[in-house]
C-alpha atoms as a PDB file:
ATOM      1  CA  UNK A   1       0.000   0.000   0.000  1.00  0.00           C
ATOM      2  CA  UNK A   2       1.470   3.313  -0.874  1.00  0.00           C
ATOM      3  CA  UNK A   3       1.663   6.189   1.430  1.00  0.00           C
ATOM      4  CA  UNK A   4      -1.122   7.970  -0.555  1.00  0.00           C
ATOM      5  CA  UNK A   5      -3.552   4.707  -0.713  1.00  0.00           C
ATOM      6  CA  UNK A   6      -2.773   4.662   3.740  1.00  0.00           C
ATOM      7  CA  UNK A   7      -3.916   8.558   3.874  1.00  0.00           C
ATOM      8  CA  UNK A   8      -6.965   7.406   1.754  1.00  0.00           C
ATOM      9  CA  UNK A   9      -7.807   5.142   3.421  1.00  0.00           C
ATOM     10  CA  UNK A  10      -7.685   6.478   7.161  1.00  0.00           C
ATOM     11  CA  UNK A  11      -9.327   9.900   6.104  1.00  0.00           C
ATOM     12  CA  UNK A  12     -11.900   7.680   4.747  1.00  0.00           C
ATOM     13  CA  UNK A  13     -11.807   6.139   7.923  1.00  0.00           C
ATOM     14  CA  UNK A  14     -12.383   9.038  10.078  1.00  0.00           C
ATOM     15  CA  UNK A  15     -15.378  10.441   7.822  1.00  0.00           C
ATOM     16  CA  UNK A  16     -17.152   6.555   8.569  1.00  0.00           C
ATOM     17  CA  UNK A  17     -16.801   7.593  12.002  1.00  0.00           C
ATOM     18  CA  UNK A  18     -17.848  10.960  11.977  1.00  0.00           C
ATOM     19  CA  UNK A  19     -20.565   9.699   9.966  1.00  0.00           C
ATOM     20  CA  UNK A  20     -21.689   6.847  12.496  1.00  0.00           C
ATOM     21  CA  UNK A  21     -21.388   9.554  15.399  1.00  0.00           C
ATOM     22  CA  UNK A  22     -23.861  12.021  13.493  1.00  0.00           C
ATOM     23  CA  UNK A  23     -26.123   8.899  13.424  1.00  0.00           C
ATOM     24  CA  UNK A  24     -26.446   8.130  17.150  1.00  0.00           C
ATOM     25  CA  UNK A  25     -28.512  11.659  18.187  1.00  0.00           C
ATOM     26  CA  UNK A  26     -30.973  11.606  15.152  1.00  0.00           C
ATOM     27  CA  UNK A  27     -31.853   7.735  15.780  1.00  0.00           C
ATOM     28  CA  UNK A  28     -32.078   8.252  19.692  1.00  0.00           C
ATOM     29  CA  UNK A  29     -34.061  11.471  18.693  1.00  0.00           C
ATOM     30  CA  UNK A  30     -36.371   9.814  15.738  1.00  0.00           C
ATOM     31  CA  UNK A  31     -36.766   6.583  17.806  1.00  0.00           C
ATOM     32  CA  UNK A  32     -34.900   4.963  15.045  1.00  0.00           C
ATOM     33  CA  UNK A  33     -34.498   1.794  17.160  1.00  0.00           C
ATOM     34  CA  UNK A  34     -33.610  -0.281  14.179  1.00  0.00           C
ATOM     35  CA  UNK A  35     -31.267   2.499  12.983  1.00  0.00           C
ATOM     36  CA  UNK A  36     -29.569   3.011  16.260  1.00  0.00           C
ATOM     37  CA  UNK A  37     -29.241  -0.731  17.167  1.00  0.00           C
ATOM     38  CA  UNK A  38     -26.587  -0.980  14.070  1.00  0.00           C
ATOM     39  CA  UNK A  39     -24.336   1.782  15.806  1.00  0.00           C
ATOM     40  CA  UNK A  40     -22.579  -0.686  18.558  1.00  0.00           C
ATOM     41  CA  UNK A  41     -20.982  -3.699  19.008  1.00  0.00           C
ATOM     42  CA  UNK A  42     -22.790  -6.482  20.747  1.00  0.00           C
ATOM     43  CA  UNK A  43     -20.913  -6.408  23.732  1.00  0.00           C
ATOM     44  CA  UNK A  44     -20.814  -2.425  24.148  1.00  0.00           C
ATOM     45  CA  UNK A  45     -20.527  -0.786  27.277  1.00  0.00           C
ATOM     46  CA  UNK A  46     -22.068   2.599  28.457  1.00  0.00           C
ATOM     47  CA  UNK A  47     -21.225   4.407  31.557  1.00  0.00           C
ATOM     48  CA  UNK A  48     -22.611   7.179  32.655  1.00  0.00           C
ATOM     49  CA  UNK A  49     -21.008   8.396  36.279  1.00  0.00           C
ATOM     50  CA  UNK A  50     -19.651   5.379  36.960  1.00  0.00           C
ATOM     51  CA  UNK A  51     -22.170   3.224  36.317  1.00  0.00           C
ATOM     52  CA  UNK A  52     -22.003   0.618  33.344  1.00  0.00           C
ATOM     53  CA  UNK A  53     -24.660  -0.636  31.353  1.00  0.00           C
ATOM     54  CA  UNK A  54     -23.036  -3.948  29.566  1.00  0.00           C
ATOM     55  CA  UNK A  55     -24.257  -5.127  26.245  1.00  0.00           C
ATOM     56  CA  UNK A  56     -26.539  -4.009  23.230  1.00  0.00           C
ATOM     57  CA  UNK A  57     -29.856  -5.133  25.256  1.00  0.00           C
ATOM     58  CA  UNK A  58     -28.894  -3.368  28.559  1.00  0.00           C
ATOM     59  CA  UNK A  59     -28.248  -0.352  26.498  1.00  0.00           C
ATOM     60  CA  UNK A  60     -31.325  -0.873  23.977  1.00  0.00           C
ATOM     61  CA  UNK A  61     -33.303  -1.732  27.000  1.00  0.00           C
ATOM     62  CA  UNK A  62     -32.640   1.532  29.068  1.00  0.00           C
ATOM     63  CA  UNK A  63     -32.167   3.746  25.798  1.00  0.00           C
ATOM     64  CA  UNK A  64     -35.747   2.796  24.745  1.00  0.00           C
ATOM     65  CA  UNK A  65     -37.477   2.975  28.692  1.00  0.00           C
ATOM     66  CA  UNK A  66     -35.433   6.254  29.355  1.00  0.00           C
ATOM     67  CA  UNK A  67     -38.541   8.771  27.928  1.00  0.00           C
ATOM     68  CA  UNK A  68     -42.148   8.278  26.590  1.00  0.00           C
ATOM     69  CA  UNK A  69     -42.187   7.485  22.861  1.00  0.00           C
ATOM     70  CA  UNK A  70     -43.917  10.997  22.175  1.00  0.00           C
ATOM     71  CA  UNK A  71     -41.732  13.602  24.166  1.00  0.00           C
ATOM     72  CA  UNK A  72     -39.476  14.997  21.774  1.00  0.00           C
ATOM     73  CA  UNK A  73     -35.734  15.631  22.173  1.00  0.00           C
ATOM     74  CA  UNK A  74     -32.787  16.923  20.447  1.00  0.00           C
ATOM     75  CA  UNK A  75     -28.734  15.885  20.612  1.00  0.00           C
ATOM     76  CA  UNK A  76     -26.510  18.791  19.354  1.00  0.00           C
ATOM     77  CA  UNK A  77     -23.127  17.377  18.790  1.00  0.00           C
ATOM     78  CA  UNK A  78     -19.916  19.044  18.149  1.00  0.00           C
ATOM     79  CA  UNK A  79     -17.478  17.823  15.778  1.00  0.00           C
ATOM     80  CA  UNK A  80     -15.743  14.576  16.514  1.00  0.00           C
ATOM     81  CA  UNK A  81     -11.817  14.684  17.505  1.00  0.00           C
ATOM     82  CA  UNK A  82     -11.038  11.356  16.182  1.00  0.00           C
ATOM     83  CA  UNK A  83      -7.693   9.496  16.558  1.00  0.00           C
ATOM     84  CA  UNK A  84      -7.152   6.385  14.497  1.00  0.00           C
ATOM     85  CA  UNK A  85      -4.830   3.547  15.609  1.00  0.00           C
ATOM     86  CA  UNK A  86      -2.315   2.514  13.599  1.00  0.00           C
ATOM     87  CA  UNK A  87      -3.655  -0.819  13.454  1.00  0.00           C
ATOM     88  CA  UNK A  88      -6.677   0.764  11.467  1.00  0.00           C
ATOM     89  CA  UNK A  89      -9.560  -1.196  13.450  1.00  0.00           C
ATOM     90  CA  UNK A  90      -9.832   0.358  16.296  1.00  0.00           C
ATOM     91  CA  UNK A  91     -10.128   4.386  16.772  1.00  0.00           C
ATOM     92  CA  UNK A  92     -10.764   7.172  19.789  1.00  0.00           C
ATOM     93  CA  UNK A  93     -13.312   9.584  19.560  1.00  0.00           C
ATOM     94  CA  UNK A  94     -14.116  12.542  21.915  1.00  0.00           C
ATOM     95  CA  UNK A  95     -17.589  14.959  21.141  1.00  0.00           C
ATOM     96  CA  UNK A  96     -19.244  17.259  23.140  1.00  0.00           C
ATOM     97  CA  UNK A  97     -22.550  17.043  23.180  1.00  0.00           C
ATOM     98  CA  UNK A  98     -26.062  19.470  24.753  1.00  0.00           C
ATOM     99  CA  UNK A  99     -29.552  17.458  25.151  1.00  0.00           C
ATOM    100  CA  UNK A 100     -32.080  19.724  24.930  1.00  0.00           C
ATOM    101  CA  UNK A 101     -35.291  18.450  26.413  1.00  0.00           C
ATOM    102  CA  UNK A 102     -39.098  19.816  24.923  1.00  0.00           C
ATOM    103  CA  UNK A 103     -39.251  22.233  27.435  1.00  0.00           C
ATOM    104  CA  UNK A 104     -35.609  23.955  25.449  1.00  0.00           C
ATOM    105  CA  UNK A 105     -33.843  23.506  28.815  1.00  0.00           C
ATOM    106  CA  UNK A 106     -30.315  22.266  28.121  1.00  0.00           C
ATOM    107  CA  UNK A 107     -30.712  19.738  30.534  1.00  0.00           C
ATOM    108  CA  UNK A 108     -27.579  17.506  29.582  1.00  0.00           C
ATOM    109  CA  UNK A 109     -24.207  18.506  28.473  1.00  0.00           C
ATOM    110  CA  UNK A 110     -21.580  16.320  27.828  1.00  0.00           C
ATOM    111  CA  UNK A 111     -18.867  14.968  26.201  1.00  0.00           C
ATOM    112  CA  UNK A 112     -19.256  11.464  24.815  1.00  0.00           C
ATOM    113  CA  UNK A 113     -15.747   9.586  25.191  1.00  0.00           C
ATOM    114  CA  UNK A 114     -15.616   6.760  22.392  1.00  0.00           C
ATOM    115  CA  UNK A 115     -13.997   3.629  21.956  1.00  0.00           C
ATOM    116  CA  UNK A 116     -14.775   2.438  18.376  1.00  0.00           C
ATOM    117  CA  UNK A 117     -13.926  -0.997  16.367  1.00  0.00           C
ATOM    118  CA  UNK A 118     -13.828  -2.027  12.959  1.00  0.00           C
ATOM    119  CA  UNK A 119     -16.656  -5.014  12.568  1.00  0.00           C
ATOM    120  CA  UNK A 120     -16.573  -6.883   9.014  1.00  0.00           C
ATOM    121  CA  UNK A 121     -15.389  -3.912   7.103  1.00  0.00           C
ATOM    122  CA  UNK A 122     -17.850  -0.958   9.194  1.00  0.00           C
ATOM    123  CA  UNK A 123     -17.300   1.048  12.131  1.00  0.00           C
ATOM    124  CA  UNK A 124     -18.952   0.251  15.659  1.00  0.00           C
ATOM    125  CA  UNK A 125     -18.943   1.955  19.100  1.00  0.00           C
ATOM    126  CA  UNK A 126     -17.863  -0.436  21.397  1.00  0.00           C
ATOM    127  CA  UNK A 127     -17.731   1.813  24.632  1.00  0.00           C
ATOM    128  CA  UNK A 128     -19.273   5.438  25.629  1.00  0.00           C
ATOM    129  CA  UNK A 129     -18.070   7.044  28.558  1.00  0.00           C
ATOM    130  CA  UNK A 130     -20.546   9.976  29.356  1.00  0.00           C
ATOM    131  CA  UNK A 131     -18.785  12.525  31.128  1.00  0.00           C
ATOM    132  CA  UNK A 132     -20.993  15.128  32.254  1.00  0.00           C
ATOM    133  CA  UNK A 133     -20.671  18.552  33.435  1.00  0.00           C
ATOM    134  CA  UNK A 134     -22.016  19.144  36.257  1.00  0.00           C
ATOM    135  CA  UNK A 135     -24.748  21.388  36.832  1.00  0.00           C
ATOM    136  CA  UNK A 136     -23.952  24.702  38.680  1.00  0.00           C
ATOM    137  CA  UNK A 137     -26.603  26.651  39.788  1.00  0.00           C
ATOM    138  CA  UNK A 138     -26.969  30.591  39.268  1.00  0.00           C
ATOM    139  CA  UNK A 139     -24.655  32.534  36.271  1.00  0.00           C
ATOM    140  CA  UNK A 140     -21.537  31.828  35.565  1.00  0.00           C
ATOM    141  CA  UNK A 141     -18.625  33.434  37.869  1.00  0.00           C
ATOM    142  CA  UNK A 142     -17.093  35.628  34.937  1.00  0.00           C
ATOM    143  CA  UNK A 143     -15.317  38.231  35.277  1.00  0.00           C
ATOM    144  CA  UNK A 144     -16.030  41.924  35.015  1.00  0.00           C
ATOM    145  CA  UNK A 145     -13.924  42.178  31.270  1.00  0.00           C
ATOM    146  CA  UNK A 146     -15.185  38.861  30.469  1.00  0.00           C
ATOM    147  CA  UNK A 147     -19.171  40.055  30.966  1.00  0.00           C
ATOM    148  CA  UNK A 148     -18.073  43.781  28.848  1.00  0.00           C
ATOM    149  CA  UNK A 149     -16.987  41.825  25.978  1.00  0.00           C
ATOM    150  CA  UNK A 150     -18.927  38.980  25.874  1.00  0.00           C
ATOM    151  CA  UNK A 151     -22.704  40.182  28.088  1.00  0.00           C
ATOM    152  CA  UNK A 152     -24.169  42.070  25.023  1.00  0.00           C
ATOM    153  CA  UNK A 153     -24.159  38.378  22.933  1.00  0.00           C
ATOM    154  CA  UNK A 154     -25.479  36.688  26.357  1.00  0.00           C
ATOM    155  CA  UNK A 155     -28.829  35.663  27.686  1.00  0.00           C
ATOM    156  CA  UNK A 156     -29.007  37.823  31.159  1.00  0.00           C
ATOM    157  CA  UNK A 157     -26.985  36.510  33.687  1.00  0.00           C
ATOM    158  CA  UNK A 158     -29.751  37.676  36.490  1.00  0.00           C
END
C-alpha cells in the first residue's frame, strides 16, 4: 500500500466515524431503534457516572425505557476529535454534546468519550463514557472584562 492509498484510506476512515457519530442523536431522537441498534458492538458498554450498562440489550433496554415514545428531544453534537490507531480497526473519539429536552432547557451537556472498532469492514462503538458537566446553579462566575466583551451576545446573567 502506498503512502497515498494509507492517507486514503484512514481519512476515509475518520469520515465513517464521523458519519456513524452524526447517526447516534438523530436515531435516539427519531426513535430509530432499528437504525440506532446498528451503531454498537454487541458487547458495548455505556457508563454514565460510573455506572455501566453492559451489552446491546442493557443499552437498547434503558435507551428505549429512558422517555415516553412521544416527548421529543434533540442531541446537538460538536465535531468529533477522532484518533485512528495505527492498526486501522480500532479508533478514539471525543464529542461534546447538549440534550435539549421539549421544554428547550439544556438539561444535559456532555462529552461522549468513544472507543470504536472495525466489525466486518464498518465502524462500531464499542464503549461510551458519558462525562458530564455538572450542573452549577446561578450565572456563571465571569469576570467583570469577560461580561463587557462577551454580556451584550449573552442571555441575562440575572
Amino acid at each position: 500500500m502506498t503512502e497515498t492509498d494509507r492517507l486514503l484510506a484512514r481519512l476515509l476512515d475518520r469520515e465513517a466515524i464521523r458519519d456513524l457519530l452524526a447517526r447516534y442523536p438523530q436515531a435516539f431522537d427519531d426513535r430509530d431503534w432499528a437504525a440506532w441498534e446498528e451503531l454498537w458492538t454487541e458487547d458495548v458498554v455505556w457508563v454514565v457516572d460510573g455506572t455501566e450498562i453492559v451489552g446491546l440489550d442493557a443499552v437498547r433496554e434503558f435507551m428505549v425505557a429512558c422517555l415516553p415514545p412521544d416527548y421529543g428531544s434533540k442531541h446537538l453534537c460538536g465535531n468529533p476529535v477522532i484518533e485512528l490507531a495505527e492498526n486501522g480497526a480500532t479508533a478514539h473519539a471525543r464529542t461534546d454534546v447538549v440534550w435539549i429536552a421539549a421544554n428547550y432547557e439544556n438539561t444535559i451537556v456532555a462529552r461522549y468519550v468513544d472507543d470504536l472498532v472495525k466489525v466486518g469492514g464498518r465502524w462500531r462503538i464499542r464503549r461510551r463514557d458519558e462525562v458530564v458537566m455538572p450542573f452549577r446553579p446561578g450565572p456563571p462566575p465571569m469576570s467583570d472584562a469577560s461580561k463587557a466583551l462577551s454580556g451584550p451576545t449573552m442571555r441575562p446573567l440575572d
